[in-house]
N, C-alpha and C. Protein backbone atom coordinates (compact mmCIF):
# COMPACT_ATOMS: atom_id res chain seq x y z
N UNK A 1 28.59 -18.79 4.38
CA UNK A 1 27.38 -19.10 5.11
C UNK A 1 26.29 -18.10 4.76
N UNK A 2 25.21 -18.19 4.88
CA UNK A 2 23.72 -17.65 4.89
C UNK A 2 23.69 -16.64 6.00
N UNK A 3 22.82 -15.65 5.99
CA UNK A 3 22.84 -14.91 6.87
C UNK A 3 21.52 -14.72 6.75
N UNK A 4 20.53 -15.19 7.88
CA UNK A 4 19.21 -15.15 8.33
C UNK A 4 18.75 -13.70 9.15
N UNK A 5 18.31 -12.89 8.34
CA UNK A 5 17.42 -11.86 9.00
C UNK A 5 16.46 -12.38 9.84
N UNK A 6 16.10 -11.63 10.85
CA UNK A 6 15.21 -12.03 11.49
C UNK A 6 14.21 -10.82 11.22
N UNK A 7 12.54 -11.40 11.06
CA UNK A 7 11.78 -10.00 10.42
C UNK A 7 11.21 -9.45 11.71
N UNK A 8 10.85 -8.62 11.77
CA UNK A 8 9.89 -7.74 12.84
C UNK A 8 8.45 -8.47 12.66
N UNK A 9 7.96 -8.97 14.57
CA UNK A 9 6.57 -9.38 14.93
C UNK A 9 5.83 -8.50 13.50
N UNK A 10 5.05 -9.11 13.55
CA UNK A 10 3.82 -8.60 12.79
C UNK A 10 2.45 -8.19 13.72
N UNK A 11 2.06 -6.77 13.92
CA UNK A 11 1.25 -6.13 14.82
C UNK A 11 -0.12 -6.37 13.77
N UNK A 12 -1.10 -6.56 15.05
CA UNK A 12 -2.37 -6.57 14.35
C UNK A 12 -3.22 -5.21 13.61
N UNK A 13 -4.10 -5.27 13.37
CA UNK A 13 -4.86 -3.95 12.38
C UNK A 13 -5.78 -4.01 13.74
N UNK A 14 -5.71 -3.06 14.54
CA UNK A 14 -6.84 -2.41 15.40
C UNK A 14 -7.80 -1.66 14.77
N UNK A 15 -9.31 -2.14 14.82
CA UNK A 15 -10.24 -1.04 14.17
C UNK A 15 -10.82 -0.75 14.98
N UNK A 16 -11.50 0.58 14.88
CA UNK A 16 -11.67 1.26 16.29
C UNK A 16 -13.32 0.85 16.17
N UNK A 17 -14.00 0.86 16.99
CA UNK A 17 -15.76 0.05 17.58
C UNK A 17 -16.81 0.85 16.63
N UNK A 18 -16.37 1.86 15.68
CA UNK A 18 -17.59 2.96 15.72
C UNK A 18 -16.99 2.53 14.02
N UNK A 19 -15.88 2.28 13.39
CA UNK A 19 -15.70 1.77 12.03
C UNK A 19 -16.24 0.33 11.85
N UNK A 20 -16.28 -0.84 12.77
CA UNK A 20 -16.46 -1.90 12.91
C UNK A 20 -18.04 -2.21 12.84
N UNK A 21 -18.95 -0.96 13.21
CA UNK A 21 -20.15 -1.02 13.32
C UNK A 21 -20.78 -0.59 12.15
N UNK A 22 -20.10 0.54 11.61
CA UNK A 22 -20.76 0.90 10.41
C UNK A 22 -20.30 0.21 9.18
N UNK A 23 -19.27 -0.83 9.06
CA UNK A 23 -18.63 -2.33 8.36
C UNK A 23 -19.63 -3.01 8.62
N UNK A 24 -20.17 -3.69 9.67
CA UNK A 24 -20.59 -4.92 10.15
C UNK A 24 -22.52 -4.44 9.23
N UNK A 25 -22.76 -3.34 9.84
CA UNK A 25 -24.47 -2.83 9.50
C UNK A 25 -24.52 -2.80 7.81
N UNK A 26 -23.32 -2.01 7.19
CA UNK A 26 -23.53 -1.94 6.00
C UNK A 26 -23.14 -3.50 4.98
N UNK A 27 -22.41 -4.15 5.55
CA UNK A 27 -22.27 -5.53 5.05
C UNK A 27 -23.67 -5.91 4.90
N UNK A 28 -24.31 -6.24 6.81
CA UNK A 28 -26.05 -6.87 6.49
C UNK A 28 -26.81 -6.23 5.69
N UNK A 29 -27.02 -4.95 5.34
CA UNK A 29 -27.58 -4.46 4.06
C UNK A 29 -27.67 -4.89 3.18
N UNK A 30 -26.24 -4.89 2.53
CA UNK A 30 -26.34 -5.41 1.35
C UNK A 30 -26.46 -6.94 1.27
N UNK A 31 -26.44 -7.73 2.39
CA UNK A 31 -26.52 -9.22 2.28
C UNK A 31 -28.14 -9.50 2.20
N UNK A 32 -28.60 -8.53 2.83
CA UNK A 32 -30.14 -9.07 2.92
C UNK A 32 -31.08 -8.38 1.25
N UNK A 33 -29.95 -7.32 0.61
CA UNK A 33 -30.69 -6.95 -0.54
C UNK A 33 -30.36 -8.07 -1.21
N UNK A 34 -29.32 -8.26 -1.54
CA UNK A 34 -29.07 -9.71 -2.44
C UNK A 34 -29.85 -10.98 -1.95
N UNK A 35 -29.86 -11.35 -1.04
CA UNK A 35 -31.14 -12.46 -0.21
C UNK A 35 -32.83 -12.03 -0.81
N UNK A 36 -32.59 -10.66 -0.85
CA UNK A 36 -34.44 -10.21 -1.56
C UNK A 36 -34.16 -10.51 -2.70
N UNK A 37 -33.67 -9.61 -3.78
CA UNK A 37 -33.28 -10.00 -4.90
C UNK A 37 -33.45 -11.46 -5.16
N UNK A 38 -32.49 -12.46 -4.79
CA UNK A 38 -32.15 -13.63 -5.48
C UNK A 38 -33.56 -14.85 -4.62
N UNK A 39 -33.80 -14.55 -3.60
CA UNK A 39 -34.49 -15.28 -2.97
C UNK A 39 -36.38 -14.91 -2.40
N UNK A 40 -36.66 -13.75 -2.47
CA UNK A 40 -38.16 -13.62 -2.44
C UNK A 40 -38.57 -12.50 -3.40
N UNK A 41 -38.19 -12.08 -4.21
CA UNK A 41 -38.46 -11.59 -5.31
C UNK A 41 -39.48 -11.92 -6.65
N UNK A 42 -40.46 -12.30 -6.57
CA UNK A 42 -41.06 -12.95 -7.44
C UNK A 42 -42.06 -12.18 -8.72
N UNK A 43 -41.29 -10.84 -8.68
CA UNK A 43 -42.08 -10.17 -10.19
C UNK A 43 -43.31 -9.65 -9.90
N UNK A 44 -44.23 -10.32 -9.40
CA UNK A 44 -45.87 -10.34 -9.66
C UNK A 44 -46.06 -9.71 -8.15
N UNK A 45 -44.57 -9.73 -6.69
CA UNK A 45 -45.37 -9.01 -5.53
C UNK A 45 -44.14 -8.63 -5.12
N UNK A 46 -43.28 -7.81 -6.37
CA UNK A 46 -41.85 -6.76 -5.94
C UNK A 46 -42.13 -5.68 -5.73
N UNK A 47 -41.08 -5.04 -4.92
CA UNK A 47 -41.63 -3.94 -4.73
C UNK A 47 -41.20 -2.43 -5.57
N UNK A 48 -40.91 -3.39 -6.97
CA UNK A 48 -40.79 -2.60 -8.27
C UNK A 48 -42.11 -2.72 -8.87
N UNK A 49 -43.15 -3.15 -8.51
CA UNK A 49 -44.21 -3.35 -9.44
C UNK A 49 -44.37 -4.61 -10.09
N UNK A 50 -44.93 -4.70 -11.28
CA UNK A 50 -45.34 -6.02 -11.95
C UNK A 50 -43.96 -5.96 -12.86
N UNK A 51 -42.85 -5.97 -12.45
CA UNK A 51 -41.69 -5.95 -13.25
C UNK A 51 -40.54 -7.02 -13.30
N UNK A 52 -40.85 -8.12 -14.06
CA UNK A 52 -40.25 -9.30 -14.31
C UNK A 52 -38.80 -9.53 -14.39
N UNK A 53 -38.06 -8.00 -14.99
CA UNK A 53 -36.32 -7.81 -15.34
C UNK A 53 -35.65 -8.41 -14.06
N UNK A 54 -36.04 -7.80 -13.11
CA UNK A 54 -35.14 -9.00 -11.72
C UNK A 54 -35.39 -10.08 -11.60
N UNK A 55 -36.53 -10.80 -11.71
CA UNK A 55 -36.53 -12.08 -11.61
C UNK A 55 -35.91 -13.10 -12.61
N UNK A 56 -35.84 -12.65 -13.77
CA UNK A 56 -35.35 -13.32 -14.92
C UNK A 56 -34.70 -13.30 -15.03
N UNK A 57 -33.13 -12.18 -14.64
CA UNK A 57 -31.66 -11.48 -14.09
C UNK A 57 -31.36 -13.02 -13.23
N UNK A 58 -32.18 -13.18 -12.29
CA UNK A 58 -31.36 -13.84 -11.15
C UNK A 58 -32.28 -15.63 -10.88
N UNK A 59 -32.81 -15.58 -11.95
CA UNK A 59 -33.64 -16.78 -12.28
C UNK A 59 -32.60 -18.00 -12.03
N UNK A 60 -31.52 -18.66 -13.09
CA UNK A 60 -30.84 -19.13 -13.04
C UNK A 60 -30.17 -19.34 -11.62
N UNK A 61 -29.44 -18.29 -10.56
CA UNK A 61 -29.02 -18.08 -9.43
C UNK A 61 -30.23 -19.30 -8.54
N UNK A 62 -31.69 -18.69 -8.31
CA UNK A 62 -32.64 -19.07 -7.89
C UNK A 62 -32.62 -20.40 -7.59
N UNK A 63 -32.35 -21.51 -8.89
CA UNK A 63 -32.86 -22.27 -8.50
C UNK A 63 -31.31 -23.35 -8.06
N UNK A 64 -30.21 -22.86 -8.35
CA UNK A 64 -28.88 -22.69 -8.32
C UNK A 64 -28.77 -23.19 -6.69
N UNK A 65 -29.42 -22.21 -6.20
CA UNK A 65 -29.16 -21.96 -4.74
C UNK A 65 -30.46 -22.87 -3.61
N UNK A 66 -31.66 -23.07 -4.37
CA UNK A 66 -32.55 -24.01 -3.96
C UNK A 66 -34.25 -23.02 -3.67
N UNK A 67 -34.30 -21.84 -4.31
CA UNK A 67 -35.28 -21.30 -4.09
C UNK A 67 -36.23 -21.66 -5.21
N UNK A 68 -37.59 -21.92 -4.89
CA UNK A 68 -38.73 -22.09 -5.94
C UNK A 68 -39.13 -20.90 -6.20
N UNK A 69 -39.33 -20.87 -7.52
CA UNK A 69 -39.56 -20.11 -8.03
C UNK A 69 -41.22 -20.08 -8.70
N UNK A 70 -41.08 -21.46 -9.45
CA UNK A 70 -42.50 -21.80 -9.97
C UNK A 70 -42.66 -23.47 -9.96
């Protein structure tokens, strides 16, 4: 016959409120740089100057995703 282990409950991952906050803030950061980047970024009023390399980087993405571009 077979002999069925039985495994140990599986306990959850507790994260403590003050790791969860500085996870949660630094996630929206970077979600809203990528949202500038890919979505109001338009070269001619960045706030790199008159500098086209990002827009043309993430051009393709742009219209990918439904943003006008031109």
């Amino acid at each position: 016959m077979s002999s069925v282990s039985a495994r140990p409950a599986s306990t959850p991952v507790v994260l403590p409120v003050s790791k969860s906050v500085v996870r949660l803030v630094g996630t929206a950061l970077i979600a809203l740089a990528v949202y500038y980047f890919i979505g109001v970024d338009q070269g001619a009023v960045s706030v790199f100057g008159n500098d086209m390399h990002v827009h043309e980087f993430v051009h393709d993405a742009r219209h990918f995703l439904g943003f006008p571009c031109h």
